[in-house]
N, C-alpha and C. Protein backbone atom coordinates (compact mmCIF):
# COMPACT_ATOMS: atom_id res chain seq x y z
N UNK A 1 -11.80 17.83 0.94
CA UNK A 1 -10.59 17.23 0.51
C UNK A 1 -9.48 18.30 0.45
N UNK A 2 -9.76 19.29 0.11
CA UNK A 2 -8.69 20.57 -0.09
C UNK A 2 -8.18 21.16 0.71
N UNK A 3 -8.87 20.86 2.25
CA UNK A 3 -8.63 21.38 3.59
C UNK A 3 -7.54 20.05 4.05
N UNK A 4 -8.07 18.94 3.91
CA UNK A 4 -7.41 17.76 4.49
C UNK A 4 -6.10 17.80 3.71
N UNK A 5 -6.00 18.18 2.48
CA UNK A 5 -4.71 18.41 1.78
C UNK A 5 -3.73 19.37 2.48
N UNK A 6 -4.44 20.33 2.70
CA UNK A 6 -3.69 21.63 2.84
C UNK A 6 -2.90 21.06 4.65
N UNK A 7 -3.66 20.33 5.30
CA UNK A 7 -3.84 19.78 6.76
C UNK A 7 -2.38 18.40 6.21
N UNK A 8 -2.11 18.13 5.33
CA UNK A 8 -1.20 17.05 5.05
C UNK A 8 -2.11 15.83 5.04
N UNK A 9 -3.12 15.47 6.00
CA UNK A 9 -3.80 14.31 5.87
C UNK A 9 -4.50 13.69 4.60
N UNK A 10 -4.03 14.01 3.90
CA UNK A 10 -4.47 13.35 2.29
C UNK A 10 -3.59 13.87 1.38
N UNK A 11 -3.01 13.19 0.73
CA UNK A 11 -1.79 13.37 -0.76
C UNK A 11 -2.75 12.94 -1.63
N UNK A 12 -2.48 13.97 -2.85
CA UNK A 12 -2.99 13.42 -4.35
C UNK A 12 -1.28 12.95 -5.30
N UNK A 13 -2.00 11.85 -6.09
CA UNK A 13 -0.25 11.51 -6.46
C UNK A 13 -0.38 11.28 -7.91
N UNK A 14 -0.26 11.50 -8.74
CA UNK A 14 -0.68 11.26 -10.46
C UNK A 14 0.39 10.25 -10.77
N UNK A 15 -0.14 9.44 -11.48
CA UNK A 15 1.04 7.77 -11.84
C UNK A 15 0.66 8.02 -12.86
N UNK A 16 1.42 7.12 -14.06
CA UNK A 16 1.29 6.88 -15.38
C UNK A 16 1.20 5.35 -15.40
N UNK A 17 1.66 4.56 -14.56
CA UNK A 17 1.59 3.19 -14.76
C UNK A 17 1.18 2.72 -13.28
N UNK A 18 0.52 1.52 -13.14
CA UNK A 18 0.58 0.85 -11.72
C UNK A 18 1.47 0.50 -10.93
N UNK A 19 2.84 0.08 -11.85
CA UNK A 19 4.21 0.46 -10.58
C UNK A 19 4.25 1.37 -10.01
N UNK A 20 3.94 2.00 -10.59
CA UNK A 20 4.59 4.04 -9.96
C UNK A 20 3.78 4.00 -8.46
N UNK A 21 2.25 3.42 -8.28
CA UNK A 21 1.24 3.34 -7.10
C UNK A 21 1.63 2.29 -6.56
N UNK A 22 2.40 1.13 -7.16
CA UNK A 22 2.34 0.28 -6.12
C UNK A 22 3.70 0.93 -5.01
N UNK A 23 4.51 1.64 -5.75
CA UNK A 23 6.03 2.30 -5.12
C UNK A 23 5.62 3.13 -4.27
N UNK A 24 4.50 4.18 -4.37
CA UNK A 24 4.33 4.99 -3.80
C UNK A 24 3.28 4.59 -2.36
N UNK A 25 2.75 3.42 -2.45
CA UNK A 25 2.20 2.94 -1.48
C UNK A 25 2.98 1.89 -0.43
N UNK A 26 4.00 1.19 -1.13
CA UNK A 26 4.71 0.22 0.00
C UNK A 26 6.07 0.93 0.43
N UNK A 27 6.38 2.09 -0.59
CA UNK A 27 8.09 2.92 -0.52
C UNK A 27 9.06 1.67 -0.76
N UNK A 28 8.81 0.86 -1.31
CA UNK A 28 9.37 -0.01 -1.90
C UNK A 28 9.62 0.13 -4.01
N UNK A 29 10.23 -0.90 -4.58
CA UNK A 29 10.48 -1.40 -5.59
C UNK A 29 9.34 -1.75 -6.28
N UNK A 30 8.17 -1.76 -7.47
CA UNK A 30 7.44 -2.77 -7.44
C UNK A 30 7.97 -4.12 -7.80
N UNK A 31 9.16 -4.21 -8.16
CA UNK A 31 9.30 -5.20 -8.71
C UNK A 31 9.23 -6.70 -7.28
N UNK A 32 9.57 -5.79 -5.96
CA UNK A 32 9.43 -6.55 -4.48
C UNK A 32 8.11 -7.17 -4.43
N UNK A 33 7.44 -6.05 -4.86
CA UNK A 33 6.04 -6.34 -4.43
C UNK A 33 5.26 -7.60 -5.54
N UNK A 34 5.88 -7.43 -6.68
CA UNK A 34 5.54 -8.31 -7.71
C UNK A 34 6.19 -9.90 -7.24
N UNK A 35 7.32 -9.99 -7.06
CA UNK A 35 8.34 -11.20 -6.40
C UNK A 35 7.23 -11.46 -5.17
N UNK A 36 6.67 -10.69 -3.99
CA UNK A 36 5.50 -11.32 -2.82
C UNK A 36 4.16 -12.14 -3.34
N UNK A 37 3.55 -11.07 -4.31
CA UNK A 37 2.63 -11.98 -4.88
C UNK A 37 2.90 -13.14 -5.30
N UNK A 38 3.91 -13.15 -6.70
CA UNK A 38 4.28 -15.04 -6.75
C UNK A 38 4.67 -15.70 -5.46
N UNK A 39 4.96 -15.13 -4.67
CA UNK A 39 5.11 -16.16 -3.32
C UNK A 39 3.82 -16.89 -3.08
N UNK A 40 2.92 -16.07 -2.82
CA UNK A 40 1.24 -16.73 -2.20
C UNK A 40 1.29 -17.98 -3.20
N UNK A 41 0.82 -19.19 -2.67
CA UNK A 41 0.87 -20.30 -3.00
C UNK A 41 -0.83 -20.32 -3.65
N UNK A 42 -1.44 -20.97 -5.16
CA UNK A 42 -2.55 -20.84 -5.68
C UNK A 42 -3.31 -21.07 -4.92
N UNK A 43 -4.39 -20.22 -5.14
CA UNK A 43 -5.95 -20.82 -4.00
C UNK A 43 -5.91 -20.04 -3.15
N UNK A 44 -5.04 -19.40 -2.73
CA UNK A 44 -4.76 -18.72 -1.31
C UNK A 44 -5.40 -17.54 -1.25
N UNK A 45 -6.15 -17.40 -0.43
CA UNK A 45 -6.70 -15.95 0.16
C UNK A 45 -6.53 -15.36 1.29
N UNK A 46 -5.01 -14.60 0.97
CA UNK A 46 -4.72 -13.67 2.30
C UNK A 46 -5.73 -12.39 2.58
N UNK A 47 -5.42 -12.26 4.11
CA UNK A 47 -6.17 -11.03 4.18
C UNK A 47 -5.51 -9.75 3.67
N UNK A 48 -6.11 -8.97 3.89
CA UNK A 48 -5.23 -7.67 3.89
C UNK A 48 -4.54 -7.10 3.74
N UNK A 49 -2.88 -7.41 2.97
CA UNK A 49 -1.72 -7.02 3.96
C UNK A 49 -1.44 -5.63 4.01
N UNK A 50 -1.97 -4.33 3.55
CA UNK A 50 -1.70 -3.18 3.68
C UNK A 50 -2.22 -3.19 5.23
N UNK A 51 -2.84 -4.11 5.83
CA UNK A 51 -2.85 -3.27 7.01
C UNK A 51 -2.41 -4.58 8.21
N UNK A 52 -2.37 -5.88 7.51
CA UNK A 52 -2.08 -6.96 8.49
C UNK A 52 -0.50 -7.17 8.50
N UNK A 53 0.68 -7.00 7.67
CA UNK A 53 1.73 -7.30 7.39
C UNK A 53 2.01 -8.87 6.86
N UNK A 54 1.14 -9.00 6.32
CA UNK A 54 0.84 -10.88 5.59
C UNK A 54 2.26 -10.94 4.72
N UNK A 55 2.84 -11.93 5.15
CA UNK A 55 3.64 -12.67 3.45
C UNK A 55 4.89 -11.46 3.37
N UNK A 56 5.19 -10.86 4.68
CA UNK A 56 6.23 -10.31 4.42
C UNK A 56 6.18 -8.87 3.54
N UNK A 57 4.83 -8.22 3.77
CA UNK A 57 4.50 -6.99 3.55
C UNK A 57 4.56 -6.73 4.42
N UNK A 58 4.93 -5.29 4.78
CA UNK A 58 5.17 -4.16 5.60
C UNK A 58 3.45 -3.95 5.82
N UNK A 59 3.35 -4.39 7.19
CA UNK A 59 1.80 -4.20 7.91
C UNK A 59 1.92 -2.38 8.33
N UNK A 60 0.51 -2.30 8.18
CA UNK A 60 0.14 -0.57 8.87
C UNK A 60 0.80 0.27 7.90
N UNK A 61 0.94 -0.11 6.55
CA UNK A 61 1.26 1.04 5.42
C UNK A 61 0.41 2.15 5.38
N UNK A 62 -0.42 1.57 5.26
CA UNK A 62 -1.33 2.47 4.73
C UNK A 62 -2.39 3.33 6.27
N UNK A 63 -2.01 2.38 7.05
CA UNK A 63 -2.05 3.91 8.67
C UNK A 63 -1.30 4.87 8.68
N UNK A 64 0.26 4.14 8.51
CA UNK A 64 1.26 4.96 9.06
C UNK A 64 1.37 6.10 8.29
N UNK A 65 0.34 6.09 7.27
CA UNK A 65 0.25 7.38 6.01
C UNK A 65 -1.12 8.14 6.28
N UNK A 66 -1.67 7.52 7.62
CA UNK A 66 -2.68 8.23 7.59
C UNK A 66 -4.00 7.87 6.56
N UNK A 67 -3.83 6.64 5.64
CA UNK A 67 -5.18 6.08 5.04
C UNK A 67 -5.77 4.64 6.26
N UNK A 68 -6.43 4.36 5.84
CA UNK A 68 -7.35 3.31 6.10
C UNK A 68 -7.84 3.08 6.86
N UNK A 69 -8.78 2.12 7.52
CA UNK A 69 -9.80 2.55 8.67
C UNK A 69 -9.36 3.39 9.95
N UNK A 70 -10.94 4.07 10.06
CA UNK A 70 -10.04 4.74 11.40
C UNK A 70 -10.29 3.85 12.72
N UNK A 71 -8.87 4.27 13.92
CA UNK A 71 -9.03 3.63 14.79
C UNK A 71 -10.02 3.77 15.73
């Protein structure tokens, strides 16, 4: 992990609250991200959207940072 740090390919990020991670993961507002969720209509099970762009999330967040599966 300390090599992949030093390499940029992994950030460590210390939050105090879950906004602070949800901001630092979409580079958005959380309050945006809070307003998307009440969108999803009850019952609903989207996939993914950190990596599908569902519901008007920014798809490939979490690639374009270098997390989530590899290709």
């Amino acid at each position: 992990m300390v090599e992949a740090v030093a390499k940029g390919r992994f950030h460590l990020y210390a939050v105090e609250e879950v906004d602070q991670a949800i901001e630092l993961l979409f580079g958005r507002k959380a309050y945006w991200v809070h307003d998307k969720v009440r969108e999803v209509p009850r019952g609903v099970q989207p996939g993914n959207p950190l990596h599908e762009g569902e519901r008007g999330l920014p798809g490939g967040v979490l690639a374009s940072r270098g997390g989530g599966p590899d290709p």
